[in-house]
PDB file of N, CA and C in Angstrom:
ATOM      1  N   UNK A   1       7.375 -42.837 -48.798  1.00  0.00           N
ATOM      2  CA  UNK A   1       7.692 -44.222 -49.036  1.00  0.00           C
ATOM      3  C   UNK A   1       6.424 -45.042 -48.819  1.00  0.00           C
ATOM      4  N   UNK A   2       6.107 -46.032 -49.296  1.00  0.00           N
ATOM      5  CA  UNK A   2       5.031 -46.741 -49.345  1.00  0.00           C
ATOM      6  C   UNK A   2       5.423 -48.247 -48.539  1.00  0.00           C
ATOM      7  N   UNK A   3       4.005 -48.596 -48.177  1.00  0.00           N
ATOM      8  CA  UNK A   3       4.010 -49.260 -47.155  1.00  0.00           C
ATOM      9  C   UNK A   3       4.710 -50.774 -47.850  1.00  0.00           C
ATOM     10  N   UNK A   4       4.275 -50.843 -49.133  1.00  0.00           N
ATOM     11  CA  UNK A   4       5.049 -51.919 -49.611  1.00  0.00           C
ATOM     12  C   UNK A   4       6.021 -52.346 -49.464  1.00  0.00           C
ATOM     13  N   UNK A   5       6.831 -51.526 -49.507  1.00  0.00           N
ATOM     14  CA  UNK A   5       8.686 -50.816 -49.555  1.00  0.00           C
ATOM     15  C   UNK A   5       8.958 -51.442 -48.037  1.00  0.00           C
ATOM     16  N   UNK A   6       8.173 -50.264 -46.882  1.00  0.00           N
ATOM     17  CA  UNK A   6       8.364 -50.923 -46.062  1.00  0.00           C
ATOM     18  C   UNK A   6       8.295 -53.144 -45.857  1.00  0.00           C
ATOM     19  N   UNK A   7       7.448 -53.317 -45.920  1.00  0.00           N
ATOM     20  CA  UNK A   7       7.424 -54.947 -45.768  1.00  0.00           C
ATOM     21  C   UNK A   7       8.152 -55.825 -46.812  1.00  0.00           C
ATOM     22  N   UNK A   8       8.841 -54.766 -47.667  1.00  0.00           N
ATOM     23  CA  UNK A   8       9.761 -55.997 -48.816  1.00  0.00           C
ATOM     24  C   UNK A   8      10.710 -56.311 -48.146  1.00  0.00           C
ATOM     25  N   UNK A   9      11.074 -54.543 -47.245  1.00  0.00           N
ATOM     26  CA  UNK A   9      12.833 -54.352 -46.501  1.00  0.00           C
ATOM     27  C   UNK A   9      12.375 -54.980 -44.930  1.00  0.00           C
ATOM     28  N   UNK A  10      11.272 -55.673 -44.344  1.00  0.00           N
ATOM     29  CA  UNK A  10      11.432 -56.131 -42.627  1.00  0.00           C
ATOM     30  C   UNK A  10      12.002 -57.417 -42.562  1.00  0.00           C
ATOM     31  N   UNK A  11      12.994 -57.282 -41.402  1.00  0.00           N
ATOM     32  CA  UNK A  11      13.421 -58.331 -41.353  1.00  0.00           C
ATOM     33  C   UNK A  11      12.753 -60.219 -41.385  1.00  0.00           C
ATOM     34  N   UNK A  12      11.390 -59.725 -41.161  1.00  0.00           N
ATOM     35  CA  UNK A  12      10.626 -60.806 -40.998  1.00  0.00           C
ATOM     36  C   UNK A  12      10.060 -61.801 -42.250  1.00  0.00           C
ATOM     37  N   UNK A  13      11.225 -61.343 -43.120  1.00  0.00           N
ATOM     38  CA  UNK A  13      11.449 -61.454 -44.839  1.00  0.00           C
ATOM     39  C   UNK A  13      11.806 -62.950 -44.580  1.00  0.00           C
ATOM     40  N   UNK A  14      12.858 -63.022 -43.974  1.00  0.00           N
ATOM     41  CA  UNK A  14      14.105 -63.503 -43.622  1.00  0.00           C
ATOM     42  C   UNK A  14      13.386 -64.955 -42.584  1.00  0.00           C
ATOM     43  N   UNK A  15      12.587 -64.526 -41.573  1.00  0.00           N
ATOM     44  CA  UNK A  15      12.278 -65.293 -40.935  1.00  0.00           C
ATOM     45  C   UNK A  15      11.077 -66.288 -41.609  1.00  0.00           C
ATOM     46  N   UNK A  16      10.190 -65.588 -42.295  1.00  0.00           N
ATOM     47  CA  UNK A  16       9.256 -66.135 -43.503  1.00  0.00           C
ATOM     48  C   UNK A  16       9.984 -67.083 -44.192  1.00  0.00           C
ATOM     49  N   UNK A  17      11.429 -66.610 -45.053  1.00  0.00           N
ATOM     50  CA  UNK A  17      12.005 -67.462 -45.465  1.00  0.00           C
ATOM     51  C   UNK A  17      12.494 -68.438 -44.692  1.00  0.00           C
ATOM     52  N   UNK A  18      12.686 -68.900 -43.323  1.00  0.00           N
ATOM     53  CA  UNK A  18      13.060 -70.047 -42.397  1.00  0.00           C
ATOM     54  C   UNK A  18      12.238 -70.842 -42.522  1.00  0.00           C
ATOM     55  N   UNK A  19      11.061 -70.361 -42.570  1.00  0.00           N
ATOM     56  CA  UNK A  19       9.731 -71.173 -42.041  1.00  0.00           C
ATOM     57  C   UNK A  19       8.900 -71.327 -43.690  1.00  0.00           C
ATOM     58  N   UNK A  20       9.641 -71.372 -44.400  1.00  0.00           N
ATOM     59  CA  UNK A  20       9.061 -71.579 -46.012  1.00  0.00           C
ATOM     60  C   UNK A  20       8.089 -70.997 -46.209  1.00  0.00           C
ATOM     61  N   UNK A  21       7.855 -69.704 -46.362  1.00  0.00           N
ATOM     62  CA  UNK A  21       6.564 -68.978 -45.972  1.00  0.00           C
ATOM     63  C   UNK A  21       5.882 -68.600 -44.780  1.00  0.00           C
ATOM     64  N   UNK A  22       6.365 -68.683 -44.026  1.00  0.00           N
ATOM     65  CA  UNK A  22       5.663 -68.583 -42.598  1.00  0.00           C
ATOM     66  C   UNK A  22       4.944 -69.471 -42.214  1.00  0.00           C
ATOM     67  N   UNK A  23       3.842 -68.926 -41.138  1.00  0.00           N
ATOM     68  CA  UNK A  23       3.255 -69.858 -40.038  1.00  0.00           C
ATOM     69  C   UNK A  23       2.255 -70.801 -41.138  1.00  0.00           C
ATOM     70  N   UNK A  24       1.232 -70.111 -41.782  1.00  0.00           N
ATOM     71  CA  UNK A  24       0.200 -70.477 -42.618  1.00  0.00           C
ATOM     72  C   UNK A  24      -0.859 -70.221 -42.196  1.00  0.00           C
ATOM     73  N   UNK A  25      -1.927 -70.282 -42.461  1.00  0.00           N
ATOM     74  CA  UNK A  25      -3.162 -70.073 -42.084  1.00  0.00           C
ATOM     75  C   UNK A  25      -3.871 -70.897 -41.119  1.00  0.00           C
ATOM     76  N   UNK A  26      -4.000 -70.260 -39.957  1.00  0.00           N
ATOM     77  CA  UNK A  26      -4.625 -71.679 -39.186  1.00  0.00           C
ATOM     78  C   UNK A  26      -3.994 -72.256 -37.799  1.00  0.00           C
ATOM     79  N   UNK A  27      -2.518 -72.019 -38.536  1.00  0.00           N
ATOM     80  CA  UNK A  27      -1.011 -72.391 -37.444  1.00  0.00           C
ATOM     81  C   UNK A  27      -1.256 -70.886 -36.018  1.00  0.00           C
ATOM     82  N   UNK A  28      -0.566 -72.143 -35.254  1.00  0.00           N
ATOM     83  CA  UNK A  28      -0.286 -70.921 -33.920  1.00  0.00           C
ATOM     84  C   UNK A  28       1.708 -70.524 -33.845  1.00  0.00           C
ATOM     85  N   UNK A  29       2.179 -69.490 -33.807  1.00  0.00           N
ATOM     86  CA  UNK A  29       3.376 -69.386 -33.196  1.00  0.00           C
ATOM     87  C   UNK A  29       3.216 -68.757 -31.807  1.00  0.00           C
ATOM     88  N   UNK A  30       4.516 -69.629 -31.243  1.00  0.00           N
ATOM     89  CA  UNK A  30       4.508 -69.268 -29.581  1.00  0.00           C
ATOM     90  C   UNK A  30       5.977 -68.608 -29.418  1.00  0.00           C
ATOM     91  N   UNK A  31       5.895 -67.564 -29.074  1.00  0.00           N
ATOM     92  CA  UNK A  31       7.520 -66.678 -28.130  1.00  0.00           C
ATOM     93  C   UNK A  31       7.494 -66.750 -27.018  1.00  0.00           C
ATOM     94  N   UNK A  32       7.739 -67.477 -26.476  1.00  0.00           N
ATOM     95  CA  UNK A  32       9.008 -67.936 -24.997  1.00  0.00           C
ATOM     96  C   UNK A  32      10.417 -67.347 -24.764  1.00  0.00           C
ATOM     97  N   UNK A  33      10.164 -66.301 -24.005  1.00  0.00           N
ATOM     98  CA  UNK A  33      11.755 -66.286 -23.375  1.00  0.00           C
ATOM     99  C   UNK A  33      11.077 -65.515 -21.803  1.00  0.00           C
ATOM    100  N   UNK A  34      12.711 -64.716 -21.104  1.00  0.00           N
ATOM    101  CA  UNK A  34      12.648 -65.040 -19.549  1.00  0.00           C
ATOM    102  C   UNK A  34      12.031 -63.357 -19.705  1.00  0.00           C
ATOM    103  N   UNK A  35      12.080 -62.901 -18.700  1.00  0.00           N
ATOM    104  CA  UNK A  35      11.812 -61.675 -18.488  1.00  0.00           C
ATOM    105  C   UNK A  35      12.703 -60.443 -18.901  1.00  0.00           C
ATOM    106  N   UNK A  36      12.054 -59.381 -19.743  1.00  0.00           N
ATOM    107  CA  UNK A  36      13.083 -58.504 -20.106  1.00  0.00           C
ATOM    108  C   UNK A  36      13.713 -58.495 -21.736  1.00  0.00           C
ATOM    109  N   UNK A  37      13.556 -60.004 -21.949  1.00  0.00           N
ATOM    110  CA  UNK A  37      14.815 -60.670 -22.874  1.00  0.00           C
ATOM    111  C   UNK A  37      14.149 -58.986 -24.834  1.00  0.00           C
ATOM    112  N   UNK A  38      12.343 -58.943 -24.715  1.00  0.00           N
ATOM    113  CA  UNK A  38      12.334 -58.395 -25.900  1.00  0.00           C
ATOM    114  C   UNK A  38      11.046 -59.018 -26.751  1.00  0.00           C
ATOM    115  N   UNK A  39      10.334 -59.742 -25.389  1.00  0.00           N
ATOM    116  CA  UNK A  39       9.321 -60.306 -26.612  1.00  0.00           C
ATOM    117  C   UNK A  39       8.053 -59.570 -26.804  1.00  0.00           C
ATOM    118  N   UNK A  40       7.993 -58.369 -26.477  1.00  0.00           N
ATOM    119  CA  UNK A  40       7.034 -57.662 -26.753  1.00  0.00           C
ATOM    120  C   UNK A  40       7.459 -56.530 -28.298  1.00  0.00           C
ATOM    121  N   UNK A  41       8.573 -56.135 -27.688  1.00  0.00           N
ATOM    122  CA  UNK A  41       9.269 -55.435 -29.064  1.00  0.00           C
ATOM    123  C   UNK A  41       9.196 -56.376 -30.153  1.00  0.00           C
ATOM    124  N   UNK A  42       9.438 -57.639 -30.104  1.00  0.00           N
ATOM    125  CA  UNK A  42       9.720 -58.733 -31.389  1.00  0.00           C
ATOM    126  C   UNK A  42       8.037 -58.795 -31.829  1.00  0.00           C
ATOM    127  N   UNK A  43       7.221 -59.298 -30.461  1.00  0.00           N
ATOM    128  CA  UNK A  43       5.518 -59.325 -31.528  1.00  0.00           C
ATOM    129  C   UNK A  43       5.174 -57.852 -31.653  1.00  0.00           C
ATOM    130  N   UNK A  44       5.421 -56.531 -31.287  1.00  0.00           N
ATOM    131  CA  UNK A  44       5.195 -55.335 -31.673  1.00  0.00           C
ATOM    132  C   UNK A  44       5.471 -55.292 -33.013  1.00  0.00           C
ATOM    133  N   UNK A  45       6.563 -55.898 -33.425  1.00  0.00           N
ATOM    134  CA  UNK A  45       7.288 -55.736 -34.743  1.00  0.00           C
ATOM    135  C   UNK A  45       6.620 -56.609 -35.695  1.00  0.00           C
ATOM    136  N   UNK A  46       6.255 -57.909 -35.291  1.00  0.00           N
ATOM    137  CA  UNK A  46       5.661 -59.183 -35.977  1.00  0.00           C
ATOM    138  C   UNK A  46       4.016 -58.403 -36.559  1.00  0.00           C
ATOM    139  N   UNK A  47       3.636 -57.581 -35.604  1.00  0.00           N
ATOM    140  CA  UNK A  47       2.417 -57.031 -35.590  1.00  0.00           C
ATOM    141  C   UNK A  47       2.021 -55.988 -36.439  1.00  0.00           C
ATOM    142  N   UNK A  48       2.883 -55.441 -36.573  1.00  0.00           N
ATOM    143  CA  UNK A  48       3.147 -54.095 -37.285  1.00  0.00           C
ATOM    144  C   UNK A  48       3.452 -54.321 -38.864  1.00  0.00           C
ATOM    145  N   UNK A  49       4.071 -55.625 -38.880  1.00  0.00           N
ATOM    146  CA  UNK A  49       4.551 -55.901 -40.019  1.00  0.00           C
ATOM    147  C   UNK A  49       3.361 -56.325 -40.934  1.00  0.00           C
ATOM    148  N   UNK A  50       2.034 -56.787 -40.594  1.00  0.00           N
ATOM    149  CA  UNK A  50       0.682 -57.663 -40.479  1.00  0.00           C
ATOM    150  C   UNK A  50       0.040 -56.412 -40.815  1.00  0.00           C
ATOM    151  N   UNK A  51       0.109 -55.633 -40.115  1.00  0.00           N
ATOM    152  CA  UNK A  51      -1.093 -54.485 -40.262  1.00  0.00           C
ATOM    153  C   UNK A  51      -0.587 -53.335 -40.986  1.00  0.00           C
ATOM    154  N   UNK A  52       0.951 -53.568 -41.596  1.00  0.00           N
ATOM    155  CA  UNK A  52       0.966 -52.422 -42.400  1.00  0.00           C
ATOM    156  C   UNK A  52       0.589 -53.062 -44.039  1.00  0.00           C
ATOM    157  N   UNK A  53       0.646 -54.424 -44.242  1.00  0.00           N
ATOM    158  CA  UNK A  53       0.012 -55.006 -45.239  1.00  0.00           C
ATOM    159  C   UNK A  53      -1.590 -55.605 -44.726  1.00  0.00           C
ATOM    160  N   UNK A  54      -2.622 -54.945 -43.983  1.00  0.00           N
ATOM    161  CA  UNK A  54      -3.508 -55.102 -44.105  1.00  0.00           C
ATOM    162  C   UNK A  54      -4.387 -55.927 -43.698  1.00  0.00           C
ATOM    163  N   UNK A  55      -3.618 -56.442 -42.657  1.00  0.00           N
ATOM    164  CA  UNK A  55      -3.933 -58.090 -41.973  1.00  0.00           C
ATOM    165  C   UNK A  55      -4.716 -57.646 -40.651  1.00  0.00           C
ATOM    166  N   UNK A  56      -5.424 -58.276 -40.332  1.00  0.00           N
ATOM    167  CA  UNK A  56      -6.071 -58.038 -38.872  1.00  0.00           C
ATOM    168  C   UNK A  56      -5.529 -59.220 -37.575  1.00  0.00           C
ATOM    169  N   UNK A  57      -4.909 -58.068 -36.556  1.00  0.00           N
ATOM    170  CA  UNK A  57      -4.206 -58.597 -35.628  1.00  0.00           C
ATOM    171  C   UNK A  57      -4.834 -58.331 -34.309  1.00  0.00           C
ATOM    172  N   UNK A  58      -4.538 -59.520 -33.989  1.00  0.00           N
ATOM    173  CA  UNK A  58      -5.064 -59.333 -31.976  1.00  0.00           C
ATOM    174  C   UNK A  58      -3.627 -59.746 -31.253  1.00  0.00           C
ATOM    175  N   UNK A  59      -3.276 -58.810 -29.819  1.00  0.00           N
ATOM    176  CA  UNK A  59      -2.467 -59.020 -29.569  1.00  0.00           C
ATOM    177  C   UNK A  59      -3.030 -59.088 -28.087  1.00  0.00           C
ATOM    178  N   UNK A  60      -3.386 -60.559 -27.341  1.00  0.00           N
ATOM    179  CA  UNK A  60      -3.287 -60.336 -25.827  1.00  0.00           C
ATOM    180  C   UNK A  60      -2.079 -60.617 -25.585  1.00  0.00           C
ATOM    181  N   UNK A  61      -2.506 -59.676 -24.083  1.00  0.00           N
ATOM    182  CA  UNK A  61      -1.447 -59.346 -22.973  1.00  0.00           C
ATOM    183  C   UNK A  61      -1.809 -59.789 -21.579  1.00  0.00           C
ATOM    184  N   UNK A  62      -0.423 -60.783 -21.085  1.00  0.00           N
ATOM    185  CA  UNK A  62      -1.175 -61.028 -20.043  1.00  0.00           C
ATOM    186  C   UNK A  62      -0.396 -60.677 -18.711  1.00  0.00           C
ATOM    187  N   UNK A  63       0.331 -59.685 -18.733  1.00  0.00           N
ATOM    188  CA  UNK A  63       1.364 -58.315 -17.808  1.00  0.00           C
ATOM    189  C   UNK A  63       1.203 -57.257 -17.836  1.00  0.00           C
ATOM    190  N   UNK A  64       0.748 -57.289 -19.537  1.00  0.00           N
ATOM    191  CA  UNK A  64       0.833 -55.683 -19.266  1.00  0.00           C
ATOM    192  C   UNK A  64      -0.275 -54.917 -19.947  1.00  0.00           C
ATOM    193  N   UNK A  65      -0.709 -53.489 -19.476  1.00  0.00           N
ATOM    194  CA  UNK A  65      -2.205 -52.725 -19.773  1.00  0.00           C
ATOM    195  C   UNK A  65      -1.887 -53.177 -20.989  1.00  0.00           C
ATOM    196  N   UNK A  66      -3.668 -52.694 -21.313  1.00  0.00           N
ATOM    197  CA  UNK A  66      -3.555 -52.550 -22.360  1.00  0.00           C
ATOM    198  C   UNK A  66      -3.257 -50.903 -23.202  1.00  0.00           C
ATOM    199  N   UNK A  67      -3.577 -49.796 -22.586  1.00  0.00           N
ATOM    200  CA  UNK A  67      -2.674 -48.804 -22.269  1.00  0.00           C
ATOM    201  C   UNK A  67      -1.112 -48.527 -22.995  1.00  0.00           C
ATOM    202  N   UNK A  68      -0.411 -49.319 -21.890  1.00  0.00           N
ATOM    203  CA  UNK A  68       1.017 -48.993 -22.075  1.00  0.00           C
ATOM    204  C   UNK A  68       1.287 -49.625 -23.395  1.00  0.00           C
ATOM    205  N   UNK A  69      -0.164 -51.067 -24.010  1.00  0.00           N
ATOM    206  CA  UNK A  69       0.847 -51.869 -25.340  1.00  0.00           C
ATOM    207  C   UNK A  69      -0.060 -50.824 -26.950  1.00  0.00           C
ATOM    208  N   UNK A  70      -0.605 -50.156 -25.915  1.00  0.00           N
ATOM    209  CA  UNK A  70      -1.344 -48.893 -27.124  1.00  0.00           C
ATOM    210  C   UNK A  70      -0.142 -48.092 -27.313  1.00  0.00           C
ATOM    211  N   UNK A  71       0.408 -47.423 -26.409  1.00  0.00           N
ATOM    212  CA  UNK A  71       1.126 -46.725 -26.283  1.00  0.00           C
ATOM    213  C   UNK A  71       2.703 -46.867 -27.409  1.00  0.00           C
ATOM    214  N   UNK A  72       2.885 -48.319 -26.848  1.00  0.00           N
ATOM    215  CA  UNK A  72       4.371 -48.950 -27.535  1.00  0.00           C
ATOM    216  C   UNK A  72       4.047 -48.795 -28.733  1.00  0.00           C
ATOM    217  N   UNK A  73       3.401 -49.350 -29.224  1.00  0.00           N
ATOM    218  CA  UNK A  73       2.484 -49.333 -31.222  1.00  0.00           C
ATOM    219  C   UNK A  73       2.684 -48.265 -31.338  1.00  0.00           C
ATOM    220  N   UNK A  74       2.337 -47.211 -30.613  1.00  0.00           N
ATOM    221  CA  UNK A  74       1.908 -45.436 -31.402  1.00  0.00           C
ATOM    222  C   UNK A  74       3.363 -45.287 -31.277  1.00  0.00           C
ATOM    223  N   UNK A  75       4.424 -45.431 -30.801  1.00  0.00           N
ATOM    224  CA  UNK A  75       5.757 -45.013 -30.348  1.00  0.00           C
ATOM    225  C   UNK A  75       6.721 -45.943 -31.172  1.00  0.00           C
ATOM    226  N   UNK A  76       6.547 -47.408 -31.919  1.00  0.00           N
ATOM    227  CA  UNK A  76       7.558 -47.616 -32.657  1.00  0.00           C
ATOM    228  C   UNK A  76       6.694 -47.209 -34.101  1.00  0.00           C
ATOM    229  N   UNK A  77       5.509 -47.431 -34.442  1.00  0.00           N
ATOM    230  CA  UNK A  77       4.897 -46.795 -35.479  1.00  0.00           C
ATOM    231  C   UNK A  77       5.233 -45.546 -36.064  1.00  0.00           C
ATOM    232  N   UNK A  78       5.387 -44.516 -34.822  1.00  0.00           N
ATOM    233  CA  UNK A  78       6.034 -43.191 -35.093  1.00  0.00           C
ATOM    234  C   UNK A  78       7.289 -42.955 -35.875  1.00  0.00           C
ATOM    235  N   UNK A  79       8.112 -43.886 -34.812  1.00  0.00           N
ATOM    236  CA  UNK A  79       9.148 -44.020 -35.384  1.00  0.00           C
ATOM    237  C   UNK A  79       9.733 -44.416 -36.742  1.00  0.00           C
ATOM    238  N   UNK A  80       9.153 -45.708 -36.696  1.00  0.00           N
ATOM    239  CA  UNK A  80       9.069 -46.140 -38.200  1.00  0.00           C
ATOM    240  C   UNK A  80       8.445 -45.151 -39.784  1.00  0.00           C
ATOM    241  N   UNK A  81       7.514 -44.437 -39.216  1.00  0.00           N
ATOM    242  CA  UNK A  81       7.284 -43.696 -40.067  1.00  0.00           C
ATOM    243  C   UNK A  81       8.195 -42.326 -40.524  1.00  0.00           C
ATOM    244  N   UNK A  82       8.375 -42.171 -39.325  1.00  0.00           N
ATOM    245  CA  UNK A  82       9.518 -41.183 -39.419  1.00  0.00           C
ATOM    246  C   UNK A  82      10.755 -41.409 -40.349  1.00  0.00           C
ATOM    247  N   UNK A  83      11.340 -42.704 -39.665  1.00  0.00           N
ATOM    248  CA  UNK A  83      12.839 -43.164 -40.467  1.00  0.00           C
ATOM    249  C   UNK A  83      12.493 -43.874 -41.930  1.00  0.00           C
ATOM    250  N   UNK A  84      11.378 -44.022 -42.193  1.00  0.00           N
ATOM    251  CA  UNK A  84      10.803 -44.600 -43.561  1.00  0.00           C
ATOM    252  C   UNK A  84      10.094 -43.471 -44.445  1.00  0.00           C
ATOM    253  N   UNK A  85       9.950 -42.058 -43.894  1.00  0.00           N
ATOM    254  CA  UNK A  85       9.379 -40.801 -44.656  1.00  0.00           C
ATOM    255  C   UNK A  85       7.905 -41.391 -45.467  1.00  0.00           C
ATOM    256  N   UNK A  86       7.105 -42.205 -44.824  1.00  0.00           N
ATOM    257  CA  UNK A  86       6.163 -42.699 -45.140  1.00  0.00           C
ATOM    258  C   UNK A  86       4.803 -41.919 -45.438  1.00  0.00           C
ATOM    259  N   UNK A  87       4.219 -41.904 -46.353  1.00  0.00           N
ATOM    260  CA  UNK A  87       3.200 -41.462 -46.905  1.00  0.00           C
ATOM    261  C   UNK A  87       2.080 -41.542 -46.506  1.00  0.00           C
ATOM    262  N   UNK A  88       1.341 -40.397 -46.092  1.00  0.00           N
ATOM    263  CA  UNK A  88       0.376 -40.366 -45.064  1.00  0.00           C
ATOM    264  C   UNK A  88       0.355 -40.800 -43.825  1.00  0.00           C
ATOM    265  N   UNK A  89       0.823 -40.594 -43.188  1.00  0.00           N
ATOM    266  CA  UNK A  89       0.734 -41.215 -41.766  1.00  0.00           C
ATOM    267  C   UNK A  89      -0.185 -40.904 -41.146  1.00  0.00           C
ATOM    268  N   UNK A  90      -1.113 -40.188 -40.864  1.00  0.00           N
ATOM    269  CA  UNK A  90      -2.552 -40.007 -40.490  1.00  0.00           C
ATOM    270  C   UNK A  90      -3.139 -41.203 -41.014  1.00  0.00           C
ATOM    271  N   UNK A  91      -3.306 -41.538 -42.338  1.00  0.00           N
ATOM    272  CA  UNK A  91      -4.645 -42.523 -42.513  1.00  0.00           C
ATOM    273  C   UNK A  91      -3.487 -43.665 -42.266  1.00  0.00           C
ATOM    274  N   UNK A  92      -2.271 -44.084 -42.520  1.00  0.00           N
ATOM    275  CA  UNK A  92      -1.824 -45.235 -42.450  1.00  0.00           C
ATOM    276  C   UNK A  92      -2.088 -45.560 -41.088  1.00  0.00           C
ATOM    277  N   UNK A  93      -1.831 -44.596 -39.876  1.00  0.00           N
ATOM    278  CA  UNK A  93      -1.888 -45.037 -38.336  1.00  0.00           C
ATOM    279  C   UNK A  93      -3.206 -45.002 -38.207  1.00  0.00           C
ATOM    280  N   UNK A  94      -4.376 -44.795 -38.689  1.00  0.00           N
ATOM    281  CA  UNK A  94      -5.616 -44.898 -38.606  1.00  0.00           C
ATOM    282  C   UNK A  94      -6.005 -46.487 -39.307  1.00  0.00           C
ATOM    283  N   UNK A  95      -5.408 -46.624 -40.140  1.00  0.00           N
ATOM    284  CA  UNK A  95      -5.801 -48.189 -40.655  1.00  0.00           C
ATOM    285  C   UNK A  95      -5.379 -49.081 -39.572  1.00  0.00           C
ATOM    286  N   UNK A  96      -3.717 -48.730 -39.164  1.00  0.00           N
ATOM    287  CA  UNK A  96      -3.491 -49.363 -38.170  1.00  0.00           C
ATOM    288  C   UNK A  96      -4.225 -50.056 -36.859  1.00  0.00           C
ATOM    289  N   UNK A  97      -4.682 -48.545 -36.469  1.00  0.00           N
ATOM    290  CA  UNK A  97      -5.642 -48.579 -35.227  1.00  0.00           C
ATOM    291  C   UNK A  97      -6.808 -49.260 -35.351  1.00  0.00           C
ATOM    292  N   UNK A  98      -7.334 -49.026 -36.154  1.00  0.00           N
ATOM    293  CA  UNK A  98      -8.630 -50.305 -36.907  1.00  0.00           C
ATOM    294  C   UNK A  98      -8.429 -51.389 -37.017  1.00  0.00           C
ATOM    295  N   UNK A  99      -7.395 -51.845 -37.387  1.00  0.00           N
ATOM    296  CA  UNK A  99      -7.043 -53.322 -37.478  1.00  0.00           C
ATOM    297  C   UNK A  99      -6.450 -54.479 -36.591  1.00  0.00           C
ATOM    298  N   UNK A 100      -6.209 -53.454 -35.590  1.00  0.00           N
ATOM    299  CA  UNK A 100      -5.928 -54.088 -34.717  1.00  0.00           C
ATOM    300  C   UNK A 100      -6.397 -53.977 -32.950  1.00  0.00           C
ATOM    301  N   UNK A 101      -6.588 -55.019 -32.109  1.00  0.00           N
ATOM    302  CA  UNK A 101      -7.552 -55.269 -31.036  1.00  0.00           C
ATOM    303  C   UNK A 101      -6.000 -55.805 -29.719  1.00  0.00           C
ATOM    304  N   UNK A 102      -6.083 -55.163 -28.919  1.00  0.00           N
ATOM    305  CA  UNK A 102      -5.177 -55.646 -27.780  1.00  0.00           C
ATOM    306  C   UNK A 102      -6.014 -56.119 -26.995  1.00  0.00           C
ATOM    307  N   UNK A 103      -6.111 -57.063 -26.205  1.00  0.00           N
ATOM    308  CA  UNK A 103      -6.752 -57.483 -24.984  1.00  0.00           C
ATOM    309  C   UNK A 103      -6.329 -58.066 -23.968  1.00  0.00           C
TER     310      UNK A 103
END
């Protein structure tokens, strides 16, 4: 399956469409919630969605290693590739890893 496929079907289709296209170029979005609630899974996902169309992403962290948010990426990435039978996954998780900077 191609990475296209993937980002036609993410939910963040949906949220693009809220925001009439999204953030835009330039714009900041902020996720606020309490502890626990999921906002690392939600920008994991926001992130993933960016770098499987080619976008260059930085994701600081200011709780947690940077380690464990390497870790989360290689582990829903996996996944995703898995349940999407995605094509090449060696160089796709290698573009990945290039394109993106945790700090």
């Amino acid at each position: 399956m191609r990475r296209q496929f993937l980002n036609a079907r993410s939910p963040l289709r949906l949220l693009e469409k809220g925001l009439h296209g999204g953030l835009g170029r330039g714009n900041l979005g902020l996720v606020l919630a309490g502890h626990g609630v999921g906002k690392t899974p939600f920008l994991v996902g926001v992130a993933l969605d960016d770098l499987l169309r080619g976008e260059r992403v930085l994701h600081v962290t200011l709780d947690q290693t940077v380690g464990h948010l390497r870790a989360y990426y290689d582990t829903v990435f996996d996944e995703l590739a898995a349940h999407a039978h995605l094509d090449d996954t060696a160089r796709v998780h290698a573009d990945v890893d290039r394109l993106r900077s945790i700090r």
